[in-house]
N, C-alpha and C. Protein backbone atom coordinates (compact mmCIF):
# COMPACT_ATOMS: atom_id res chain seq x y z
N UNK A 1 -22.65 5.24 -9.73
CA UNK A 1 -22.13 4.05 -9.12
C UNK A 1 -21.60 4.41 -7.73
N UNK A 2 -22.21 3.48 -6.54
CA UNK A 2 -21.50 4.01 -5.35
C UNK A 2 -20.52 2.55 -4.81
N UNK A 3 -18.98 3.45 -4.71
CA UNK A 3 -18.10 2.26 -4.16
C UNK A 3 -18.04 2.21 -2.91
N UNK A 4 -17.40 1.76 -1.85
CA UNK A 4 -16.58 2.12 -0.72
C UNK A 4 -15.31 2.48 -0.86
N UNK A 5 -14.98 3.38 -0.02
CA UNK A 5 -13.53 3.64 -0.20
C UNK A 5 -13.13 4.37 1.09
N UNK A 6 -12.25 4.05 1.80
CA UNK A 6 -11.43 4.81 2.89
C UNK A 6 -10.10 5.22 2.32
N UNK A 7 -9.87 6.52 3.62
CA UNK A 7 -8.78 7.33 3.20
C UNK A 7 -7.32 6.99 4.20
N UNK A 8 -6.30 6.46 3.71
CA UNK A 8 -5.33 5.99 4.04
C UNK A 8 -4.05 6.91 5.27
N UNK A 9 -4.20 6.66 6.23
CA UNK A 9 -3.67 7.60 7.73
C UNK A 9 -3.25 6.75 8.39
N UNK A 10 -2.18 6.38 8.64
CA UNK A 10 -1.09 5.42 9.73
C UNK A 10 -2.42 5.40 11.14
N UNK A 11 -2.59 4.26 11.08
CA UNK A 11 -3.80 4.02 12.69
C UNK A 11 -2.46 4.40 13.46
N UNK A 12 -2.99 5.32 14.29
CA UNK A 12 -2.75 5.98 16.02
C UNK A 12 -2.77 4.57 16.89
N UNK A 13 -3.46 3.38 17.18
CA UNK A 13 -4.18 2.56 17.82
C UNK A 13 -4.31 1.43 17.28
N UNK A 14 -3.99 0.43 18.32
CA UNK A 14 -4.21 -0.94 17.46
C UNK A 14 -5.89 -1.28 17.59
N UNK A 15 -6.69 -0.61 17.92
CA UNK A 15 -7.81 -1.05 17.49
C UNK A 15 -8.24 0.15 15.95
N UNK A 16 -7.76 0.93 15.76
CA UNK A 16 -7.87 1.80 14.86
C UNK A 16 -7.18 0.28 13.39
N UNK A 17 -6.24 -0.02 13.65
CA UNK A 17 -5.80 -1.24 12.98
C UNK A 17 -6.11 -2.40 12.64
N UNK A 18 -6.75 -2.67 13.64
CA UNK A 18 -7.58 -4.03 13.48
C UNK A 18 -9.20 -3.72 12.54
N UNK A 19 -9.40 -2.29 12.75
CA UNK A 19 -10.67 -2.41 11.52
C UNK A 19 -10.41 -2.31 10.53
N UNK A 20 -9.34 -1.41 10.20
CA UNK A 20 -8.81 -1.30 8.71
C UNK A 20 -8.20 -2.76 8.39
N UNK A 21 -7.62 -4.08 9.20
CA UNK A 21 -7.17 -5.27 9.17
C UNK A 21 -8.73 -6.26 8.44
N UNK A 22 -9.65 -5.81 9.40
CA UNK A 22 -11.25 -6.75 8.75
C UNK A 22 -11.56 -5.99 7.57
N UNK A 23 -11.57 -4.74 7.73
CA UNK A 23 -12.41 -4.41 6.06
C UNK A 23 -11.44 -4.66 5.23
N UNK A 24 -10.07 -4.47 5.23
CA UNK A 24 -8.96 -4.83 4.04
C UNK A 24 -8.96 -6.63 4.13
N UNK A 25 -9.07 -7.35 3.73
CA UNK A 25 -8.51 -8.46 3.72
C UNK A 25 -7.26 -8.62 2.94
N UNK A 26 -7.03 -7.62 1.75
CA UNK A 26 -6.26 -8.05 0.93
C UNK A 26 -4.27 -7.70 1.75
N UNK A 27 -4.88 -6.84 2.39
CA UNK A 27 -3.36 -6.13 3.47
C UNK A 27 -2.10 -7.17 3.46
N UNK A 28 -1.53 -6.60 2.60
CA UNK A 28 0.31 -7.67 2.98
C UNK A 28 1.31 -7.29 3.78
N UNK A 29 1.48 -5.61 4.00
CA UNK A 29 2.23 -5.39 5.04
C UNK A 29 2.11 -3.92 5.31
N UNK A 30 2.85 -2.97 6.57
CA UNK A 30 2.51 -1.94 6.77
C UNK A 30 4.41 -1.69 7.18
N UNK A 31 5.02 -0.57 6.14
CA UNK A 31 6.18 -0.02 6.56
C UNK A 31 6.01 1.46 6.98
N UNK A 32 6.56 1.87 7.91
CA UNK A 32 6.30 3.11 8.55
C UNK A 32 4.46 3.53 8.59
N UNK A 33 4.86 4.97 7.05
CA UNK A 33 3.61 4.92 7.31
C UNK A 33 2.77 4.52 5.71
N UNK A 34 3.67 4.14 5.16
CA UNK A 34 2.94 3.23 3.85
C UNK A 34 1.98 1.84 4.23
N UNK A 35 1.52 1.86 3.14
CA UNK A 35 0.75 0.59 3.49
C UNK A 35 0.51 -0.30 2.12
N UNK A 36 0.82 -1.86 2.25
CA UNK A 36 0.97 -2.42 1.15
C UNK A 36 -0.19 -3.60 0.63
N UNK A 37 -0.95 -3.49 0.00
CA UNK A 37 -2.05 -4.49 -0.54
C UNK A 37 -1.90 -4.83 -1.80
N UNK A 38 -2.34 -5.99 -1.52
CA UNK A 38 -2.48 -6.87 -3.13
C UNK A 38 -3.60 -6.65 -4.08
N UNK A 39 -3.71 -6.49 -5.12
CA UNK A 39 -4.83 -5.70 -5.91
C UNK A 39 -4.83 -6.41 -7.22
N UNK A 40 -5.66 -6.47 -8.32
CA UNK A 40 -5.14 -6.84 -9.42
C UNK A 40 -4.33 -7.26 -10.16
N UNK A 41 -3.76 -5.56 -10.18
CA UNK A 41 -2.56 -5.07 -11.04
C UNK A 41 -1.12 -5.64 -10.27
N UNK A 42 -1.50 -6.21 -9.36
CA UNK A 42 -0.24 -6.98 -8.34
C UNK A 42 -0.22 -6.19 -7.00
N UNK A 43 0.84 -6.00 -6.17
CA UNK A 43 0.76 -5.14 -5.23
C UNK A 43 0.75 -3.89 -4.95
N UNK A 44 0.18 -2.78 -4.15
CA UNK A 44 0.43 -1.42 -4.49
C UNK A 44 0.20 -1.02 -3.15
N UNK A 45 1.40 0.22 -3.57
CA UNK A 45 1.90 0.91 -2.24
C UNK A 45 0.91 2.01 -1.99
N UNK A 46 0.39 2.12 -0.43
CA UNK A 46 -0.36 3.30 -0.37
C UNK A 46 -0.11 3.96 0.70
N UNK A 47 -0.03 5.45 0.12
CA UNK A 47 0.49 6.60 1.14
C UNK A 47 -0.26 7.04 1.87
N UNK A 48 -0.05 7.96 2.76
CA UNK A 48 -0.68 8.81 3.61
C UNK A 48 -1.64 9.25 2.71
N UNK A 49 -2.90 9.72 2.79
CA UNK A 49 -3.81 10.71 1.88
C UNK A 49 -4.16 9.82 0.61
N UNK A 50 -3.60 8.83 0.25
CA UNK A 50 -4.25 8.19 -0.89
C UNK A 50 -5.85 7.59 -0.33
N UNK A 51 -6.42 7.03 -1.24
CA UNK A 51 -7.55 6.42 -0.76
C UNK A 51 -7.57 4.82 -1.21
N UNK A 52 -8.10 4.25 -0.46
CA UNK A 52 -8.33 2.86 -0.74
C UNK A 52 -9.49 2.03 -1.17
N UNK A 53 -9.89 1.78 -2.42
CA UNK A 53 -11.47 1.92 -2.84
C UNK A 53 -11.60 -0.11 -3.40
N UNK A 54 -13.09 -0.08 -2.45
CA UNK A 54 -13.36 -1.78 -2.86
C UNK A 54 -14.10 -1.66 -4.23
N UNK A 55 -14.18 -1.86 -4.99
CA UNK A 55 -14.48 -1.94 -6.24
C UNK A 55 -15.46 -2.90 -6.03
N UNK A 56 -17.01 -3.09 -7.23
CA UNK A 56 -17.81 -3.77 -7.50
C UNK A 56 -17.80 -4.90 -7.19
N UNK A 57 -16.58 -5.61 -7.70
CA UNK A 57 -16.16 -6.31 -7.34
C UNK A 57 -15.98 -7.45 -6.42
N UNK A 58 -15.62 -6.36 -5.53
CA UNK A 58 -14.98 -6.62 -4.55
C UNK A 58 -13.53 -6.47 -3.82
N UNK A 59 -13.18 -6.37 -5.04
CA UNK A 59 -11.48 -6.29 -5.34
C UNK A 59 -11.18 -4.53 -4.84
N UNK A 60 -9.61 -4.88 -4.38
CA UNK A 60 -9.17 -3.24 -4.00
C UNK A 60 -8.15 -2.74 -4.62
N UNK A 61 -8.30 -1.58 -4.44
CA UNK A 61 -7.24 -0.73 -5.46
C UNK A 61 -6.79 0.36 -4.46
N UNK A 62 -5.48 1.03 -4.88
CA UNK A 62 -5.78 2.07 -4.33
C UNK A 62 -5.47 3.71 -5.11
N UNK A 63 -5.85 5.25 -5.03
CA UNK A 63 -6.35 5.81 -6.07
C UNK A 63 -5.68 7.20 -4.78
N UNK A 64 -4.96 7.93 -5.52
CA UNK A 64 -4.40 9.51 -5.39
C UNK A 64 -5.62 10.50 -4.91
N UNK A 65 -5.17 11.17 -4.90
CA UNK A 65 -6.52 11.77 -3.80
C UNK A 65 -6.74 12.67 -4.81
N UNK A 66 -5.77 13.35 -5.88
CA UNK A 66 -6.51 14.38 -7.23
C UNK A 66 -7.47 13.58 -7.58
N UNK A 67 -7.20 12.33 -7.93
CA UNK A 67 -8.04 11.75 -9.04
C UNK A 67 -8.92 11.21 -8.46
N UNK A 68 -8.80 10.38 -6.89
CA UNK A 68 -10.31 10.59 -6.19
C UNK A 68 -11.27 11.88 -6.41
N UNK A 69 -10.66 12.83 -6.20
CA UNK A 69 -11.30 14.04 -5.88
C UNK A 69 -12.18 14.32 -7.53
N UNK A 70 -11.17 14.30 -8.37
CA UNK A 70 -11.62 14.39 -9.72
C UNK A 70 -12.56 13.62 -10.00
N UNK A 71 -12.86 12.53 -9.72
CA UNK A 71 -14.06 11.40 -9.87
C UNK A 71 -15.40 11.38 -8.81
């Protein structure tokens, strides 16, 4: 099965922001350097190095980088 998924890094640049803004639609807010989206399971916080994966779906999640890595 192939998903999409990007890897979660505070944008340097507001155009670095604005793409991660179009491919995320689900995006509710950005504190420092967390980043907060709505997903399923309700909202979830994502760190530096986590990854952010669109599911079949369509729908997003976001997933630890062991267990990316592990999968």
């Amino acid at each position: 099965m192939v998903v999409e998924a990007r890897q979660w890094q505070k944008p340097q640049t507001k155009e670095e922001l604005a793409e991660w803004l179009r491919w995320l639609p689900s995006y509710i807010g950005l504190l420092d350097y967390q980043l907060s989206i709505k997903t399923l399971e309700g909202v979830m916080l994502v760190e530096p190095g986590d990854w952010v994966i669109r599911g079949r779906s369509g729908k997003f999640y976001s997933c630890k980088p062991y267990i990316f890595e592990a999968t």
